[in-house]
N, C-alpha and C. Protein backbone atom coordinates (compact mmCIF):
# COMPACT_ATOMS: atom_id res chain seq x y z
N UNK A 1 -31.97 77.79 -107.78
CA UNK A 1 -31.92 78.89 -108.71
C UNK A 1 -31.00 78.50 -109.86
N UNK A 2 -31.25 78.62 -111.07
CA UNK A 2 -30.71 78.24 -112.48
C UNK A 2 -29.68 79.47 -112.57
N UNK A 3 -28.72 78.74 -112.97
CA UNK A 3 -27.55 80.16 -113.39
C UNK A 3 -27.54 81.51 -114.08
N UNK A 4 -28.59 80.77 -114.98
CA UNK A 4 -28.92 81.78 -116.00
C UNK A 4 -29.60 83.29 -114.69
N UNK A 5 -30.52 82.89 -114.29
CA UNK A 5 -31.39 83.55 -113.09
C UNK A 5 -30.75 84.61 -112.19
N UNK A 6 -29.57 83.79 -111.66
CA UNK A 6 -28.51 84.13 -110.50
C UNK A 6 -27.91 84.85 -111.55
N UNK A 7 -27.73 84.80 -112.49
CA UNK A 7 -26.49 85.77 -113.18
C UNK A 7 -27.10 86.87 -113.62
N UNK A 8 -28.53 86.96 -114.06
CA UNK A 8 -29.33 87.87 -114.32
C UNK A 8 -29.56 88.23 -113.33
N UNK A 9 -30.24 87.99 -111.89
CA UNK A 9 -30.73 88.76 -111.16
C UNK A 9 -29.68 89.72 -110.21
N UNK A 10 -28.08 89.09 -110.48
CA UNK A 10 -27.01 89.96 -109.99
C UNK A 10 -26.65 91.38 -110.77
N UNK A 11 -26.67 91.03 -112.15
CA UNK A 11 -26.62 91.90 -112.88
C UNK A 11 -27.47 93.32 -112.91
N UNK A 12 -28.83 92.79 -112.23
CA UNK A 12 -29.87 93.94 -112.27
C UNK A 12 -29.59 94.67 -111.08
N UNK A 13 -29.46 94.18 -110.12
CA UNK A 13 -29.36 94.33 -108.81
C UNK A 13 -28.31 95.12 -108.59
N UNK A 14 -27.08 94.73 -109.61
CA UNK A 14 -25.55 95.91 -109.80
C UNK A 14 -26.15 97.45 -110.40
N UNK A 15 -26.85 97.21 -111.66
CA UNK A 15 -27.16 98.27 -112.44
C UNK A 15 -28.21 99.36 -111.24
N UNK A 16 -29.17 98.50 -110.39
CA UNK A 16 -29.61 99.25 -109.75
C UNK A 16 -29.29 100.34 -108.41
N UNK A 17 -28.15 99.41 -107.87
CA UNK A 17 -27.63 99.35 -106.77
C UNK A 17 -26.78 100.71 -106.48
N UNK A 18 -27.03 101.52 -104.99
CA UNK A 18 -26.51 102.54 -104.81
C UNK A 18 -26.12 102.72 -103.42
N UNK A 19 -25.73 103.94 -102.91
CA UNK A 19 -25.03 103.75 -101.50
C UNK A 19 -26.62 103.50 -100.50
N UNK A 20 -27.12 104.32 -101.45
CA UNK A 20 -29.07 104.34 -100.51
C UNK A 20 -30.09 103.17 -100.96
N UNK A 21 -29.94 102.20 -101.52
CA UNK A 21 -30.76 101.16 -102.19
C UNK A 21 -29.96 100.12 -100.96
N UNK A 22 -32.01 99.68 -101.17
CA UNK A 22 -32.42 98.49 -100.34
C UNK A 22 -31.26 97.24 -100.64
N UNK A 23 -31.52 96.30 -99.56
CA UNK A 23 -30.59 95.11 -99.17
C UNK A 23 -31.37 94.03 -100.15
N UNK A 24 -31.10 93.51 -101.20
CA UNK A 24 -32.15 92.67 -102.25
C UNK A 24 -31.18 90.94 -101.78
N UNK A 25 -32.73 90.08 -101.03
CA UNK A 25 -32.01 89.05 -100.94
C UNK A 25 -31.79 87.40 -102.21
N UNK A 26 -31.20 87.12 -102.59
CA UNK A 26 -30.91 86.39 -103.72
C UNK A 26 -30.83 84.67 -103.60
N UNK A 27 -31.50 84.02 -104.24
CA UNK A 27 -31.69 82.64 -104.31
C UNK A 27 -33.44 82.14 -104.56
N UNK A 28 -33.20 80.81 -104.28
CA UNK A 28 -34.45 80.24 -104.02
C UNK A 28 -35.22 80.45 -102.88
N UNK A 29 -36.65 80.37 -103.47
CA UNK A 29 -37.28 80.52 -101.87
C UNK A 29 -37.91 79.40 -101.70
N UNK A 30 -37.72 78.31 -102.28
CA UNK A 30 -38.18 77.22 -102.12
C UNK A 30 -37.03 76.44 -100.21
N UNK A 31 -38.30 75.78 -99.85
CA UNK A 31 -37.62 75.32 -98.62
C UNK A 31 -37.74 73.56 -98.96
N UNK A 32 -36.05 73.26 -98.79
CA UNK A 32 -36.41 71.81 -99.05
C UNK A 32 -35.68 71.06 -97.74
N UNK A 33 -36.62 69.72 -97.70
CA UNK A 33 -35.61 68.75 -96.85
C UNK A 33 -34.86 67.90 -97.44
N UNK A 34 -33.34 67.85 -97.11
CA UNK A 34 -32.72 67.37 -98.18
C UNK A 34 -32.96 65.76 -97.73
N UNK A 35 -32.86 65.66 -96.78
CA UNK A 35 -33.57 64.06 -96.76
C UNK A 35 -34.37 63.71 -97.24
N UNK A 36 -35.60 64.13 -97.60
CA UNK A 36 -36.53 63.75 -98.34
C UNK A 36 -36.19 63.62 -99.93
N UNK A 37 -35.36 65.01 -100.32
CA UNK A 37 -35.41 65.30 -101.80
C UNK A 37 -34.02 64.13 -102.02
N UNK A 38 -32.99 63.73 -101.40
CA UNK A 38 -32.47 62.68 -101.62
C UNK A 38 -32.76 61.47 -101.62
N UNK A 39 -33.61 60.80 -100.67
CA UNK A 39 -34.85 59.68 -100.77
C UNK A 39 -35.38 59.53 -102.19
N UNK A 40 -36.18 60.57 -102.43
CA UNK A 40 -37.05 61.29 -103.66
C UNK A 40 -35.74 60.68 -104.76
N UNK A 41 -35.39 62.00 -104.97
CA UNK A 41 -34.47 61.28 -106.24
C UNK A 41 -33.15 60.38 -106.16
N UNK A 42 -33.14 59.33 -104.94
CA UNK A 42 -32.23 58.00 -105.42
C UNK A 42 -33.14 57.24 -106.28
N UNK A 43 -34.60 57.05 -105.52
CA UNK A 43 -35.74 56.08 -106.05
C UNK A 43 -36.09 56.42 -107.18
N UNK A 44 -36.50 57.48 -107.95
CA UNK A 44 -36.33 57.76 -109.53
C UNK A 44 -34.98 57.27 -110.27
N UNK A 45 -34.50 57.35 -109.89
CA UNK A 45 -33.19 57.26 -110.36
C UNK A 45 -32.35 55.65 -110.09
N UNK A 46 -33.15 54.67 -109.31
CA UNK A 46 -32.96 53.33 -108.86
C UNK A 46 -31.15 53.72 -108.32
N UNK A 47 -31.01 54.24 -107.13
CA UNK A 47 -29.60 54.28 -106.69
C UNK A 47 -30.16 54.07 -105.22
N UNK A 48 -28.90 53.86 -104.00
CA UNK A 48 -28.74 53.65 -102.87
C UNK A 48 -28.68 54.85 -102.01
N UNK A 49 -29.46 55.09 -100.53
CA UNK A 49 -28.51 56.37 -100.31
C UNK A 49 -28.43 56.14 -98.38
N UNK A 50 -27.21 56.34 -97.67
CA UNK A 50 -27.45 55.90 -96.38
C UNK A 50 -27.20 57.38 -96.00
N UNK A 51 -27.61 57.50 -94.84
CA UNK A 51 -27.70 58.36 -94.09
C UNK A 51 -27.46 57.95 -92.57
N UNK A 52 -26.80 58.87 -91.69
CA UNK A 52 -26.11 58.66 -90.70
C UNK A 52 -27.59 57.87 -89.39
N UNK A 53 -27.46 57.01 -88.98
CA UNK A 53 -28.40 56.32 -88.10
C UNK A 53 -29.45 57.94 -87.52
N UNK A 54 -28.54 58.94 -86.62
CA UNK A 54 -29.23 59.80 -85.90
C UNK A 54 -28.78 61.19 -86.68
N UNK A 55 -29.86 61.90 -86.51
CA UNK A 55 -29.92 62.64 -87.74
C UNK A 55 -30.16 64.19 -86.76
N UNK A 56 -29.74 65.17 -86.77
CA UNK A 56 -30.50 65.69 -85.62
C UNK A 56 -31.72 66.74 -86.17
N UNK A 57 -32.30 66.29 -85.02
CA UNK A 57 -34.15 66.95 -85.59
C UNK A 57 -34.49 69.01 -85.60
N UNK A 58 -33.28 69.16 -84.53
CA UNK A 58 -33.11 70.51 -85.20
C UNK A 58 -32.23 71.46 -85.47
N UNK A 59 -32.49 72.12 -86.82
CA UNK A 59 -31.75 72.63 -87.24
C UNK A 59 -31.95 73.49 -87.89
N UNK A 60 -31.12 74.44 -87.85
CA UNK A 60 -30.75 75.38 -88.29
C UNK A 60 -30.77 76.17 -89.45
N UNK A 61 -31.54 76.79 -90.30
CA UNK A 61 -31.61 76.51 -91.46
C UNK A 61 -32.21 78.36 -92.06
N UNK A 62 -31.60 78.62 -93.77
CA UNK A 62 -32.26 79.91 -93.93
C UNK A 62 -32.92 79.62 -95.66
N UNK A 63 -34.04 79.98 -95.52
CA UNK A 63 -34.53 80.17 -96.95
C UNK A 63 -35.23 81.72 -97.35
N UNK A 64 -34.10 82.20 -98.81
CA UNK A 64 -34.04 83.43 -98.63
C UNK A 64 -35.68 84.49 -98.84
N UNK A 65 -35.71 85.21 -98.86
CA UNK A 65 -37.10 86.54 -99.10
C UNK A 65 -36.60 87.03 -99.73
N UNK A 66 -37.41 86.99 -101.52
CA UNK A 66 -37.00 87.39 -102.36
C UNK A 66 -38.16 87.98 -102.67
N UNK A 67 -39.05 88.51 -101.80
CA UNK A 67 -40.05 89.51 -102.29
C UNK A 67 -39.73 90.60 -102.61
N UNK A 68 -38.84 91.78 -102.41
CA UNK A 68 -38.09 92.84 -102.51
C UNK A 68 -37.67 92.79 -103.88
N UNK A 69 -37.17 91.67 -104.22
CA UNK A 69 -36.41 91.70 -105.22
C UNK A 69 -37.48 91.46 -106.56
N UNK A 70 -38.29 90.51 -106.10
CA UNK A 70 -39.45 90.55 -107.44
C UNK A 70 -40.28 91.77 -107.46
N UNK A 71 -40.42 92.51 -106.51
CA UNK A 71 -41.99 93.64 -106.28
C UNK A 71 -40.82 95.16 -106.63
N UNK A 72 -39.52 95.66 -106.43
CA UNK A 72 -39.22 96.44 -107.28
C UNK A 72 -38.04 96.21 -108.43
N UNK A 73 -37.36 95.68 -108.61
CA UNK A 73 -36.67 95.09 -109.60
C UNK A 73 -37.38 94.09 -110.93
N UNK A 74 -38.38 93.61 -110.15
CA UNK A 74 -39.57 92.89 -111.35
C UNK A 74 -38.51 91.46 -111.71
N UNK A 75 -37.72 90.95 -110.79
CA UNK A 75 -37.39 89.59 -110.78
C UNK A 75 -38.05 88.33 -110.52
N UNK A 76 -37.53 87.69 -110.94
CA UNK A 76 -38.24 86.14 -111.25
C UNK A 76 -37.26 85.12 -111.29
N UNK A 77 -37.44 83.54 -110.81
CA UNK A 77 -36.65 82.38 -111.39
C UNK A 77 -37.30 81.67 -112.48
N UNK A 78 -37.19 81.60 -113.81
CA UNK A 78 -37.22 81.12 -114.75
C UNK A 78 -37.84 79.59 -114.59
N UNK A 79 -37.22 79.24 -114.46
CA UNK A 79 -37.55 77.83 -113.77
C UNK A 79 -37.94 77.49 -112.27
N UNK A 80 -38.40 76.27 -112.20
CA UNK A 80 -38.47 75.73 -111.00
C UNK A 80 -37.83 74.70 -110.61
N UNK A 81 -37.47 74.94 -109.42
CA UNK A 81 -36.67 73.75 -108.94
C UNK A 81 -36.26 72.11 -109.27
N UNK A 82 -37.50 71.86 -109.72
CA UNK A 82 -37.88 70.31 -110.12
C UNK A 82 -37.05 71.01 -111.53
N UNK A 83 -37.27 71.95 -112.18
CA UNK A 83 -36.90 71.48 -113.84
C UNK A 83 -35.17 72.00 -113.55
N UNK A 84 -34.69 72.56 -112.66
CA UNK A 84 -33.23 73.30 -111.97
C UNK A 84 -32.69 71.58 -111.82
N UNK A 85 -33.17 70.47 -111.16
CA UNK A 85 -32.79 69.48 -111.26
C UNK A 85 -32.46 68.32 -112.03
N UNK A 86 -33.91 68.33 -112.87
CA UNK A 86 -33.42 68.14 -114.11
C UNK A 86 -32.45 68.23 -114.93
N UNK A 87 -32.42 69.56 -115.19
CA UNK A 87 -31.12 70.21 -116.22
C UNK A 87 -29.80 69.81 -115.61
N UNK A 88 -29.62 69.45 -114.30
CA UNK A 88 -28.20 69.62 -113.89
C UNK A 88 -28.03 67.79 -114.11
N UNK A 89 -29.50 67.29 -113.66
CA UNK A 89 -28.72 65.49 -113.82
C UNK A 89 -28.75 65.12 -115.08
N UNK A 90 -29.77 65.91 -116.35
CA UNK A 90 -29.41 65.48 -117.35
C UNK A 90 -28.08 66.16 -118.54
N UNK A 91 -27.34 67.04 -117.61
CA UNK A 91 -26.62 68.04 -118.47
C UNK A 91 -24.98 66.89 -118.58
N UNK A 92 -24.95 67.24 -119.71
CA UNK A 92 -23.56 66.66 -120.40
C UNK A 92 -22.58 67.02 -120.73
């Protein structure tokens, strides 16, 4: 989630928010493996990356439901992840 996003979608969520209003959950709903997406972008990027020999296969993990939050608040992430990555490795 792009800052811009997270800072907007907190903001709405305050203005809306009451002792009786729904629980609105916040982030990406994208599910990633970070092993992969680190693999992924060392090799774009021609860098090295080790990882511990045994890795464990399960785990634990939450990716949030942000349907609530788009279907009455009318939220959205601006971007997508791939371009959320972008911006941060090419930002100066």
């Amino acid at each position: 989630m792009h800052d811009y996003d997270l800072a907007n979608w907190l903001v709405r969520i305050c203005k809306y928010s009451s002792r009786d209003c729904p629980i609105f959950n916040v982030g990406s709903n994208v599910d990633i493996d970070i092993i992969k997406f680190s693999k992924k972008l060392a090799g774009e990027n021609n860098l090295k990356v080790k990882f511990k020999s045994k890795v464990k296969k399960k785990l634990d993990y939450y990716v949030p439901n942000i349907k609530r939050a788009q279907k009455i608040l009318k939220l959205n992430n601006t971007k997508n992840f791939k371009t959320n990555v972008e911006l941060l490795i090419n930002k100066k």
